[in-house]
C-alpha atoms as a PDB file:
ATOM      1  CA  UNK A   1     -16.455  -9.880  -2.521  1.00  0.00           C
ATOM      2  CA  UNK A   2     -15.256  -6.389  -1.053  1.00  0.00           C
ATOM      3  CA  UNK A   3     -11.421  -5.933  -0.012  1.00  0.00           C
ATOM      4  CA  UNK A   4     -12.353  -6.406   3.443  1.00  0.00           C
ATOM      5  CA  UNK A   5     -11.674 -10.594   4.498  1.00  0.00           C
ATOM      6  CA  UNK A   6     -15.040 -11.844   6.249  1.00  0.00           C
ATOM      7  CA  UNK A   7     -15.137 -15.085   7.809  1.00  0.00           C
ATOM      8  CA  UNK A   8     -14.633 -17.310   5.054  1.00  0.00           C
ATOM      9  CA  UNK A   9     -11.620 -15.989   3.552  1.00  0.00           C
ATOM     10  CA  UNK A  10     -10.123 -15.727   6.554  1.00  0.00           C
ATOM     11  CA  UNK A  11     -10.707 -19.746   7.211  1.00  0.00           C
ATOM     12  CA  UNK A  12      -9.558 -19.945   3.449  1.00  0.00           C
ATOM     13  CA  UNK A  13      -6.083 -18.445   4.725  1.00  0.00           C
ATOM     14  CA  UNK A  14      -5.556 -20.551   7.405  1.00  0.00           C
ATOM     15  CA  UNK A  15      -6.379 -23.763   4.894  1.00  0.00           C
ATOM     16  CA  UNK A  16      -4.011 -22.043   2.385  1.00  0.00           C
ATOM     17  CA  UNK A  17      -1.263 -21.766   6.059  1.00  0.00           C
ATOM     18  CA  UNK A  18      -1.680 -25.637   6.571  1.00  0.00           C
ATOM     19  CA  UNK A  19      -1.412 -27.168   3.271  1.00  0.00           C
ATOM     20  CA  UNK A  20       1.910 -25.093   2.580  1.00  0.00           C
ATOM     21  CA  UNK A  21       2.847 -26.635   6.306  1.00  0.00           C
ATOM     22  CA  UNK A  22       1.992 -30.199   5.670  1.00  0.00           C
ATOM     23  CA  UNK A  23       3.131 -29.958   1.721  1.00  0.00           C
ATOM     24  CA  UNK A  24       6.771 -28.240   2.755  1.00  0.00           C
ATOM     25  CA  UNK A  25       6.145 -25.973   0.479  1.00  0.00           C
ATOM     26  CA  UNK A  26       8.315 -22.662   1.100  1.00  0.00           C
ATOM     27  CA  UNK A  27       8.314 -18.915   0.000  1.00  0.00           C
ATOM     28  CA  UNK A  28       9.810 -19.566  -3.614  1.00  0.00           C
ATOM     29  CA  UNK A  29       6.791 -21.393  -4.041  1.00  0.00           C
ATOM     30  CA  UNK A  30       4.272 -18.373  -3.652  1.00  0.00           C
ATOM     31  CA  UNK A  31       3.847 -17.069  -7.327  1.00  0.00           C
ATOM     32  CA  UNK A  32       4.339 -13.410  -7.780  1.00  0.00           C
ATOM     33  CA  UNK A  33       3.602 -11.534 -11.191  1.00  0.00           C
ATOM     34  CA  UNK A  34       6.610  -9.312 -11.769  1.00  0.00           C
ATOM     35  CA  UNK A  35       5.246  -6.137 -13.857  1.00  0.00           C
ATOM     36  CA  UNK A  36       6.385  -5.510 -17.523  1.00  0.00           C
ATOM     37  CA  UNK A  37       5.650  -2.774 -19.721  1.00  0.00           C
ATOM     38  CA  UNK A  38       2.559  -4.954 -21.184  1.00  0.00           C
ATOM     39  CA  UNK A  39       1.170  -5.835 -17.989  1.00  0.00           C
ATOM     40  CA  UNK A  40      -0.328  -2.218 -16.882  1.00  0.00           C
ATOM     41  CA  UNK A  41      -4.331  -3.107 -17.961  1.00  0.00           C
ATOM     42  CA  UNK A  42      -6.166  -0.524 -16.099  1.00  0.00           C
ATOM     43  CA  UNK A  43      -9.224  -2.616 -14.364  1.00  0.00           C
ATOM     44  CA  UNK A  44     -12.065  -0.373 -15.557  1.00  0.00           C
ATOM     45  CA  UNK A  45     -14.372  -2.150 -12.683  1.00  0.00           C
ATOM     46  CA  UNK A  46     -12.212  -0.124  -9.724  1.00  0.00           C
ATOM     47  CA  UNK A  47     -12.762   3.170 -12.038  1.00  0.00           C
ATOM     48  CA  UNK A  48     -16.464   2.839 -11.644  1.00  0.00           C
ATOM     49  CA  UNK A  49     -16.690   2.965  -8.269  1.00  0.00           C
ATOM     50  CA  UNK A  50     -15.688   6.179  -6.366  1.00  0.00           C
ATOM     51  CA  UNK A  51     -12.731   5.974  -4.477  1.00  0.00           C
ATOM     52  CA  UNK A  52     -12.583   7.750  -0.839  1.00  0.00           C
ATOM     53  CA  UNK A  53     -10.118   9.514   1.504  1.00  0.00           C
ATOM     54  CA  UNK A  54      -9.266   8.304   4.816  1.00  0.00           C
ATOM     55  CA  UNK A  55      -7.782  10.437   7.858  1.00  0.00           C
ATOM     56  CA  UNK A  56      -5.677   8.529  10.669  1.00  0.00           C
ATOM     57  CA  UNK A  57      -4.043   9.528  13.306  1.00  0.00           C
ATOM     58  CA  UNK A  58       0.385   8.084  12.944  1.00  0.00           C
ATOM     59  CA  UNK A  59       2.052   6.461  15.930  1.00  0.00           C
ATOM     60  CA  UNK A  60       4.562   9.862  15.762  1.00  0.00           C
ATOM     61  CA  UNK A  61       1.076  11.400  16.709  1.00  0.00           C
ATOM     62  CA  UNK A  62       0.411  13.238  13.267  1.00  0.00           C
ATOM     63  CA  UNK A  63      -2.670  13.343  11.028  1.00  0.00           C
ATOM     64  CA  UNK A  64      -2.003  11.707   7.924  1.00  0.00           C
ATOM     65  CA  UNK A  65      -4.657  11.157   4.842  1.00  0.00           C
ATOM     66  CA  UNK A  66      -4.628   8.360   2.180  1.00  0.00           C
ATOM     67  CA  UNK A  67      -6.421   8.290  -0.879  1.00  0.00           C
ATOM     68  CA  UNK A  68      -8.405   4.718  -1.485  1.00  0.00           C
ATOM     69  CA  UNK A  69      -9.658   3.654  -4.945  1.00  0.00           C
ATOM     70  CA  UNK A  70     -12.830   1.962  -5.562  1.00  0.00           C
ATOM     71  CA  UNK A  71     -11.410  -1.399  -5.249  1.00  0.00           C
ATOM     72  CA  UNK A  72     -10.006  -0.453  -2.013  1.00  0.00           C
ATOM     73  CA  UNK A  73      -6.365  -0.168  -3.579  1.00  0.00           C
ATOM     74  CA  UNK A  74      -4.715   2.856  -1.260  1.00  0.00           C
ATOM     75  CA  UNK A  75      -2.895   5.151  -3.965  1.00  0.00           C
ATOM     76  CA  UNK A  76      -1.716   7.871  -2.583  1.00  0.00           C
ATOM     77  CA  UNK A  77      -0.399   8.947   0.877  1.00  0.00           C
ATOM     78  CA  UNK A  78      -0.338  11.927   2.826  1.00  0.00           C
ATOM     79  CA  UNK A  79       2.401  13.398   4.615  1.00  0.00           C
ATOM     80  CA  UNK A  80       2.114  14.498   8.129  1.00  0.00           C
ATOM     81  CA  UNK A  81      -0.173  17.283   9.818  1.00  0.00           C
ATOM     82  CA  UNK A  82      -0.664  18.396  13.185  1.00  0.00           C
ATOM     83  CA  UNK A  83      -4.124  18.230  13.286  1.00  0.00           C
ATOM     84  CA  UNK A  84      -6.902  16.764  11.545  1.00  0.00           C
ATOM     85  CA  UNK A  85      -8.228  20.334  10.433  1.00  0.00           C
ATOM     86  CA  UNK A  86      -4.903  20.741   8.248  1.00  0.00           C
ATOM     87  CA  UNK A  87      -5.368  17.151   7.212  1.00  0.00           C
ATOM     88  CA  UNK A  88      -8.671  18.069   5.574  1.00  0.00           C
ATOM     89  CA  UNK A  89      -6.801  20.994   4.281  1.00  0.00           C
ATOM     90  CA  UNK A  90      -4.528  19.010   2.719  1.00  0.00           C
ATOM     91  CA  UNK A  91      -7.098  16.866   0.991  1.00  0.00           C
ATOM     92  CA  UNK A  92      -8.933  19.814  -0.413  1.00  0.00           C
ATOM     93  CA  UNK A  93      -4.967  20.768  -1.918  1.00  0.00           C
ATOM     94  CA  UNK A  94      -4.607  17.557  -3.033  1.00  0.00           C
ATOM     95  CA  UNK A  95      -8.254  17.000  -5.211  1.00  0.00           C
ATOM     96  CA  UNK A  96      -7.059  20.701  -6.620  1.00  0.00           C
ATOM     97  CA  UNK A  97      -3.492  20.003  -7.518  1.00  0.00           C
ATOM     98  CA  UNK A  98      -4.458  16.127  -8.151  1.00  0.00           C
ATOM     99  CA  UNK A  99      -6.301  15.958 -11.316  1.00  0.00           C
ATOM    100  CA  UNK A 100      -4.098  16.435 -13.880  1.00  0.00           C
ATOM    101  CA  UNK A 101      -0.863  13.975 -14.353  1.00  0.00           C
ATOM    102  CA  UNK A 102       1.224  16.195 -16.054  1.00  0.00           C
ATOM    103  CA  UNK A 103       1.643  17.722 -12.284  1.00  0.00           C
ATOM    104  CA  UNK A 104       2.941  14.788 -10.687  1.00  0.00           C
ATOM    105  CA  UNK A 105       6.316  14.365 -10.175  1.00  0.00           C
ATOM    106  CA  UNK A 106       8.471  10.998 -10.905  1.00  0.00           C
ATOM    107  CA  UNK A 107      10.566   9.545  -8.568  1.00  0.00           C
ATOM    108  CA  UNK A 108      13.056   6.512  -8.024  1.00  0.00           C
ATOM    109  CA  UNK A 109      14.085   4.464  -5.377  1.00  0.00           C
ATOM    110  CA  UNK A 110      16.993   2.896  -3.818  1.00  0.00           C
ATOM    111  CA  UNK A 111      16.200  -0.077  -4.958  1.00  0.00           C
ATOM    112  CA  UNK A 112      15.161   0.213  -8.245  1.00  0.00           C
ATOM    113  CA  UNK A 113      11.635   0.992  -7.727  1.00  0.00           C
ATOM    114  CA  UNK A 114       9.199   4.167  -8.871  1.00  0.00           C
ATOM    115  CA  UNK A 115       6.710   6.206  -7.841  1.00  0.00           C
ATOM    116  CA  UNK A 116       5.436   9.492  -8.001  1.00  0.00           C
ATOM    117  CA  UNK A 117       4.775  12.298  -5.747  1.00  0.00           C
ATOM    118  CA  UNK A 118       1.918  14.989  -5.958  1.00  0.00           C
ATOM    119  CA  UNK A 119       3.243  18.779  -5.797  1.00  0.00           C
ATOM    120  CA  UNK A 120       1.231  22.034  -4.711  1.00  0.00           C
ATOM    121  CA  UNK A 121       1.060  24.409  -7.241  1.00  0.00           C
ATOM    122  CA  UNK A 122       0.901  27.126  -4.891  1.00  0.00           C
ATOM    123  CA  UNK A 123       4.008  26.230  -2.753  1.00  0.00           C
ATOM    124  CA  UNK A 124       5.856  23.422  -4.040  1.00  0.00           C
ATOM    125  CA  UNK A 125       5.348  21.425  -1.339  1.00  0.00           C
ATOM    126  CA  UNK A 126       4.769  17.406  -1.806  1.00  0.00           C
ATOM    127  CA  UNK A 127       0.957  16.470  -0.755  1.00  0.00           C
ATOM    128  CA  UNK A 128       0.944  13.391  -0.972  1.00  0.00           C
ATOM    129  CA  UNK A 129       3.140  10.006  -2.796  1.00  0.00           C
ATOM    130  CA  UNK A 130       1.940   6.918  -4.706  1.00  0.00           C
ATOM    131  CA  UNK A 131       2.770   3.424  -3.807  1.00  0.00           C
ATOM    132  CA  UNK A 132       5.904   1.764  -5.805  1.00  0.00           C
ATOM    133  CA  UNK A 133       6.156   0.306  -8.734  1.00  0.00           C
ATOM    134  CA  UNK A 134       8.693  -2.011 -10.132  1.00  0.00           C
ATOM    135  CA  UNK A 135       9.248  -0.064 -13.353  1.00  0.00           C
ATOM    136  CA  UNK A 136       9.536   3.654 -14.457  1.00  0.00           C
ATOM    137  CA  UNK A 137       6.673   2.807 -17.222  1.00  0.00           C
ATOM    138  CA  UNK A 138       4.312   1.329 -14.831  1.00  0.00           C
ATOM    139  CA  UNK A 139       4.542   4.029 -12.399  1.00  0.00           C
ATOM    140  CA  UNK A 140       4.468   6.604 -15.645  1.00  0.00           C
ATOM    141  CA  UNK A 141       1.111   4.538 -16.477  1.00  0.00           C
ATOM    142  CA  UNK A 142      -0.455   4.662 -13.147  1.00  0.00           C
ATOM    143  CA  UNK A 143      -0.575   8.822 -12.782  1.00  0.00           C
ATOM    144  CA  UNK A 144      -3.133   8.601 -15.127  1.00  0.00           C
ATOM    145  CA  UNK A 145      -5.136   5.766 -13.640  1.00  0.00           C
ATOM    146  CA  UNK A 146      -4.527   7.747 -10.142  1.00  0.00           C
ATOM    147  CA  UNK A 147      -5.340  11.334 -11.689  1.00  0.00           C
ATOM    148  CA  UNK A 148      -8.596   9.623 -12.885  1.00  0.00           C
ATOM    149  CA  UNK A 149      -9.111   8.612  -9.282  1.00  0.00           C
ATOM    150  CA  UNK A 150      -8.634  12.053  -7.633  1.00  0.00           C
ATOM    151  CA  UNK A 151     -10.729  13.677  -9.880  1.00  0.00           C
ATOM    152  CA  UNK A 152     -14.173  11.409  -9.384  1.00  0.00           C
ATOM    153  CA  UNK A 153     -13.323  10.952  -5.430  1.00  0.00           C
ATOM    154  CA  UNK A 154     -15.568  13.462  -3.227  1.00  0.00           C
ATOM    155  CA  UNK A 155     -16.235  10.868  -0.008  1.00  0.00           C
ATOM    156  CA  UNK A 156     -13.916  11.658   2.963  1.00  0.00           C
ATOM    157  CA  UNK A 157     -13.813  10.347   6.339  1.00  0.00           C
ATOM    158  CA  UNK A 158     -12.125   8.890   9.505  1.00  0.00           C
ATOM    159  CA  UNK A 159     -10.508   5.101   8.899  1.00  0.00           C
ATOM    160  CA  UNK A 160     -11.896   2.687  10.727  1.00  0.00           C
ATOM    161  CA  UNK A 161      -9.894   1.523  14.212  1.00  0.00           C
ATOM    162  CA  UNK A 162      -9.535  -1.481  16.045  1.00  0.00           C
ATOM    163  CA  UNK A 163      -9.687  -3.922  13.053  1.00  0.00           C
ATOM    164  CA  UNK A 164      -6.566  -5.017  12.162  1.00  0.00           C
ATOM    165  CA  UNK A 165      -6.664  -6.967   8.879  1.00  0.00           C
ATOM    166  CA  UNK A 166      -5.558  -7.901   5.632  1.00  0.00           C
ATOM    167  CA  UNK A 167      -7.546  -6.733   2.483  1.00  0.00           C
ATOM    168  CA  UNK A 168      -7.122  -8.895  -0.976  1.00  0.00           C
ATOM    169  CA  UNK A 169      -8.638  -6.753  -3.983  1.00  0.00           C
ATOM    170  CA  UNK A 170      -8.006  -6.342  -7.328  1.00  0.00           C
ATOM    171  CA  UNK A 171      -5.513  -3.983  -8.234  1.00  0.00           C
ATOM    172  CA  UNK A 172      -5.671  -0.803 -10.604  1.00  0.00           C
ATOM    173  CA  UNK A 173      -3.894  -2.513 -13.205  1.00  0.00           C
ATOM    174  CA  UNK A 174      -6.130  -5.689 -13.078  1.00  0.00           C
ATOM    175  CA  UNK A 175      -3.144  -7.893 -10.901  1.00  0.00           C
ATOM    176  CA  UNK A 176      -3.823  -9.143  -7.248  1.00  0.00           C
ATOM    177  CA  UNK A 177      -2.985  -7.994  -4.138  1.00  0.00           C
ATOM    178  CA  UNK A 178      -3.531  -7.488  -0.577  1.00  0.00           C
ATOM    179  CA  UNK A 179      -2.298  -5.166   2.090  1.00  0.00           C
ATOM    180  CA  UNK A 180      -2.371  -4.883   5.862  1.00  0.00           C
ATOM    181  CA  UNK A 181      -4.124  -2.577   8.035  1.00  0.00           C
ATOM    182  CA  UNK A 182      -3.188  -1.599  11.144  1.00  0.00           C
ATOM    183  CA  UNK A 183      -5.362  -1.402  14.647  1.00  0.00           C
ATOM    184  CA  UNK A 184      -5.276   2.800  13.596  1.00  0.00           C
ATOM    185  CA  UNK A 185      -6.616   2.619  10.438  1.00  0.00           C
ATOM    186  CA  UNK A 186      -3.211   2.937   8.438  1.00  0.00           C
ATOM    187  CA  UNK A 187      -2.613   0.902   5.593  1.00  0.00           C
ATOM    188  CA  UNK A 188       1.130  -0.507   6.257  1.00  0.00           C
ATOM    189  CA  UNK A 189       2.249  -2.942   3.888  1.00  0.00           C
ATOM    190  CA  UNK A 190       1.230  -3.324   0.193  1.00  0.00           C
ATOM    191  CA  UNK A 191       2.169  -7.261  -1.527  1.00  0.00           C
ATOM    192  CA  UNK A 192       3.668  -7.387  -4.847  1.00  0.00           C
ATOM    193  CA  UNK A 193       1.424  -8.200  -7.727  1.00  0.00           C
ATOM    194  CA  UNK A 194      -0.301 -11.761  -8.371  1.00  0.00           C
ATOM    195  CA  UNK A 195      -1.902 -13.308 -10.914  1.00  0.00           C
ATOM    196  CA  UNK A 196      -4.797 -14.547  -9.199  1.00  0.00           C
ATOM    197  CA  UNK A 197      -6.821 -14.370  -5.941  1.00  0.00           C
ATOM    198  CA  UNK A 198      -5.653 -17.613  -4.819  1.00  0.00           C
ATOM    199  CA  UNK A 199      -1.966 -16.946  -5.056  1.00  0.00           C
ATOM    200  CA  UNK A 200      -2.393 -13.239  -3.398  1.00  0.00           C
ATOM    201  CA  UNK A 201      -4.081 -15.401  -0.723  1.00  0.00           C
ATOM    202  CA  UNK A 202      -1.163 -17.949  -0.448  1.00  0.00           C
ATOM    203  CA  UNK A 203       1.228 -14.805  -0.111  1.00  0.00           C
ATOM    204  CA  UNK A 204      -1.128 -13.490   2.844  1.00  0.00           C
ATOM    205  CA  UNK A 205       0.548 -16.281   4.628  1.00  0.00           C
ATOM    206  CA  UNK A 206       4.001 -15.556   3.692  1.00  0.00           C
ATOM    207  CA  UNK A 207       3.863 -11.552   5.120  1.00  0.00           C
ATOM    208  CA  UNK A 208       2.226 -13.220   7.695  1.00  0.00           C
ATOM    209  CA  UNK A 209       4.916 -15.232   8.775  1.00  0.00           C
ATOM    210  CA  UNK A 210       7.964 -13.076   7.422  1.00  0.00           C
ATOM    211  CA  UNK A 211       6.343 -10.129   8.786  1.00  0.00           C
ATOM    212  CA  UNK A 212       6.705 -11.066  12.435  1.00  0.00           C
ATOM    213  CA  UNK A 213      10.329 -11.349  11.773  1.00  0.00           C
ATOM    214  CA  UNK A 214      12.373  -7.912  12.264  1.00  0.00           C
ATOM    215  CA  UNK A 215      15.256  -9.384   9.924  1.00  0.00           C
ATOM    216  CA  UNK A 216      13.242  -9.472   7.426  1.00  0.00           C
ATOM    217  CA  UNK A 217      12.597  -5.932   7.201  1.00  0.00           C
ATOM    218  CA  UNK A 218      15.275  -3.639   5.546  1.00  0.00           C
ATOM    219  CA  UNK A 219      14.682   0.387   5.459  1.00  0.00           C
ATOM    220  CA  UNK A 220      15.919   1.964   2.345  1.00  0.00           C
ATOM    221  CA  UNK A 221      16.226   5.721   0.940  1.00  0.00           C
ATOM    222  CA  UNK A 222      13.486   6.632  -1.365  1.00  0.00           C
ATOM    223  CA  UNK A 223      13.623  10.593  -2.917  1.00  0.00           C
ATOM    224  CA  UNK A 224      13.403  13.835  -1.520  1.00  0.00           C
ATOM    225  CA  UNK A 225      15.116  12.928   2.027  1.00  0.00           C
ATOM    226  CA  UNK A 226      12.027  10.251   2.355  1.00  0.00           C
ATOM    227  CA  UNK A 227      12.286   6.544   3.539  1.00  0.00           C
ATOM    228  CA  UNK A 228      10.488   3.151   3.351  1.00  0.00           C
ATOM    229  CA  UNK A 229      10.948  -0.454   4.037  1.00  0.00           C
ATOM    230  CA  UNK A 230      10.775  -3.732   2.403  1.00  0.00           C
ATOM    231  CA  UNK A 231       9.598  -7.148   3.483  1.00  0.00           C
ATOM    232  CA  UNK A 232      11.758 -10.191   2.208  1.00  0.00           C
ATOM    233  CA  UNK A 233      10.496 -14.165   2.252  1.00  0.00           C
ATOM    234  CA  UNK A 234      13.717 -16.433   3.509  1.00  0.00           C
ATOM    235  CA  UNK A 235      14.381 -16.975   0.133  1.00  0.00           C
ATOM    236  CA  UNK A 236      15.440 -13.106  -0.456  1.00  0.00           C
ATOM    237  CA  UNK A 237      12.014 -12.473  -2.784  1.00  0.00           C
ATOM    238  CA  UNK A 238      11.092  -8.920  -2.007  1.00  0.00           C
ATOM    239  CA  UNK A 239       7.095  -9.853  -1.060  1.00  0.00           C
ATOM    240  CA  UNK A 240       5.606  -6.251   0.386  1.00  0.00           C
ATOM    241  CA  UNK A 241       6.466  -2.506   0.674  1.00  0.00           C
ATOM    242  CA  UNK A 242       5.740   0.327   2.863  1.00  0.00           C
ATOM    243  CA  UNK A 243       4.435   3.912   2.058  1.00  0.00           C
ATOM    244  CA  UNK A 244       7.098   6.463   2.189  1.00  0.00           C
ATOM    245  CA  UNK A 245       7.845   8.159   5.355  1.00  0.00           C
ATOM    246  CA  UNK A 246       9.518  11.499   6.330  1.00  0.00           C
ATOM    247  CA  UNK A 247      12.104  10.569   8.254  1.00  0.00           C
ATOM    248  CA  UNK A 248      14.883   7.272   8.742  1.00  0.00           C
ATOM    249  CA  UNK A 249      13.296   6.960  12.197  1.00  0.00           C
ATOM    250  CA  UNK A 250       9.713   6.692  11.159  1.00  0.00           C
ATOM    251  CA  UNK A 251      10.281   4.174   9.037  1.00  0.00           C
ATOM    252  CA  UNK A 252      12.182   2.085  11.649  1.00  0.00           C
ATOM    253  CA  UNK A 253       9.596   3.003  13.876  1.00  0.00           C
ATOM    254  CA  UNK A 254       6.889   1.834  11.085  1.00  0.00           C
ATOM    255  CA  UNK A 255       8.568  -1.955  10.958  1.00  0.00           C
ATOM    256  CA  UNK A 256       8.807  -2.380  14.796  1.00  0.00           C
ATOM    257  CA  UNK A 257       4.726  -1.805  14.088  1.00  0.00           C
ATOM    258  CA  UNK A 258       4.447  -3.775  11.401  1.00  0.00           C
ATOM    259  CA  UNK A 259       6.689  -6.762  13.065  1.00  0.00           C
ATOM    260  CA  UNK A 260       4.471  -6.255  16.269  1.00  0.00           C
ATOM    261  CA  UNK A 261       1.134  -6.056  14.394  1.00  0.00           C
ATOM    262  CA  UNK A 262       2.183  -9.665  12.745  1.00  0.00           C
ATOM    263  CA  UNK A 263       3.224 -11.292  15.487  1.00  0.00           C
ATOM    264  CA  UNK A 264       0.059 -10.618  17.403  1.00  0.00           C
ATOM    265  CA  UNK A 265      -3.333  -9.214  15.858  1.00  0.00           C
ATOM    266  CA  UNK A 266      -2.605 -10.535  12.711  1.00  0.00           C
ATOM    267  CA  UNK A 267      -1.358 -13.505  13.862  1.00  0.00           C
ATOM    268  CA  UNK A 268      -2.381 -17.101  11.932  1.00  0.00           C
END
């Protein structure tokens, strides 16, 4: 099955959402996979299938681009343009500058967490960031799964609008996840990692119901004067990040989406 959820998975979730309900079965209950050095197996099946960029249009009214693998895993992310024609621009930077790992540049978070930025060679400028990972190795690891993607993707287009939805897939490095989409075509929330398909569907149901809760979100610093957010179960478990953004106010922005997005289009 594609990352997209058809019918059936979504009736899956809501059977997953009532036998946690009837069973009393809380957050610390939803199995997550933290990452170790041994973990990062690079799923070879994502590799074979050409990844593609997507242009959207941010609620702060800028063109943004993300880079999606072939399982659907988004791995890189913009940062803002004014229009779409300098998006495209941007893109045509990025597959030049994006090739080669030894040109992307580490960086930590607030919290502990890594990820990596891509650089223009000809002005220095950051074109685009990775997700996070949990450990300076796995994020070292993933450049060169990500590199890999840049250089076989040549498919661009326009993300798809009005279909709010979460996407389970298997990840890069051959975990689960899932993320959430947003009604503009922007990926806004990425899970932690899982060990199988039927526990990243269990934790669909915990962002789900944690993610229409503003408390629940906290904004940290990331590098470079950049910002993202985290998503906590009531038990304290971190259970899904944000991309980075520009600026402390588009990230609060961001989770006032994200908490209306849950409580609404997304909603069980």
């Amino acid at each position: 099955m594609g990352p997209g959820m058809n019918s059936f998975t979504k009736t899956l979730v809501a059977a997953f959402a009532l036998s946690l309900t009837a069973c009393g079965v809380d957050d610390a209950a939803l199995e997550t996979s933290p990452e170790t050095d041994a973990d990062y197996q690079v799923n070879d099946e994502a590799l074979s299938t050409k990844g593609k960029f997507e242009t959207f249009t941010g609620k702060d009214g800028k063109t943004y681009f993300h880079l999606l693998a072939g399982n659907g895993e988004k791995v890189l992310q913009s940062q803002g343009y004014a229009t779409q024609a300098s998006a495209l621009s941007g893109i045509e930077s990025l597959k030049a500058n994006g090739t080669d790992a030894s040109k992307f540049s580490l960086r930590e978070a607030s919290d502990g967490s890594w990820y990596f930025v891509v650089i223009s060679a000809a002005n220095g400028e950051i074109l685009a960031a990775s997700e996070m990972y949990v450990s300076q190795s796995n994020a070292t690891r993933a450049m060169a799964t990500v590199a890999t993607v840049v250089k076989q993707t040549v498919a661009q287009g326009v993300a798809v609008t009005g279909n709010a939805k979460f996407e389970v897939f298997k990840g890069l490095d051959s975990k689960y996840y899932f993320h959430a989409r947003a009604l503009n075509g922007e990926i806004v929330l990425q899970s932690q990692a899982y060990t199988t398909r039927t526990s990243a569907l269990n934790g669909v149901v915990s962002v789900n119901t944690n993610g229409a809760i503003a408390s629940r979100y906290t904004v940290l610093p990331a590098a470079d004067g950049q910002y993202y957010f985290v998503l906590k179960a009531a038990n304290g478990a971190t259970i899904a990040r944000s991309e980075t953004y520009s600026t402390k106010s588009n990230a609060t922005r961001a989770v006032a989406g994200c908490v209306e997005l849950l409580s609404s289009q997304l909603a069980r």
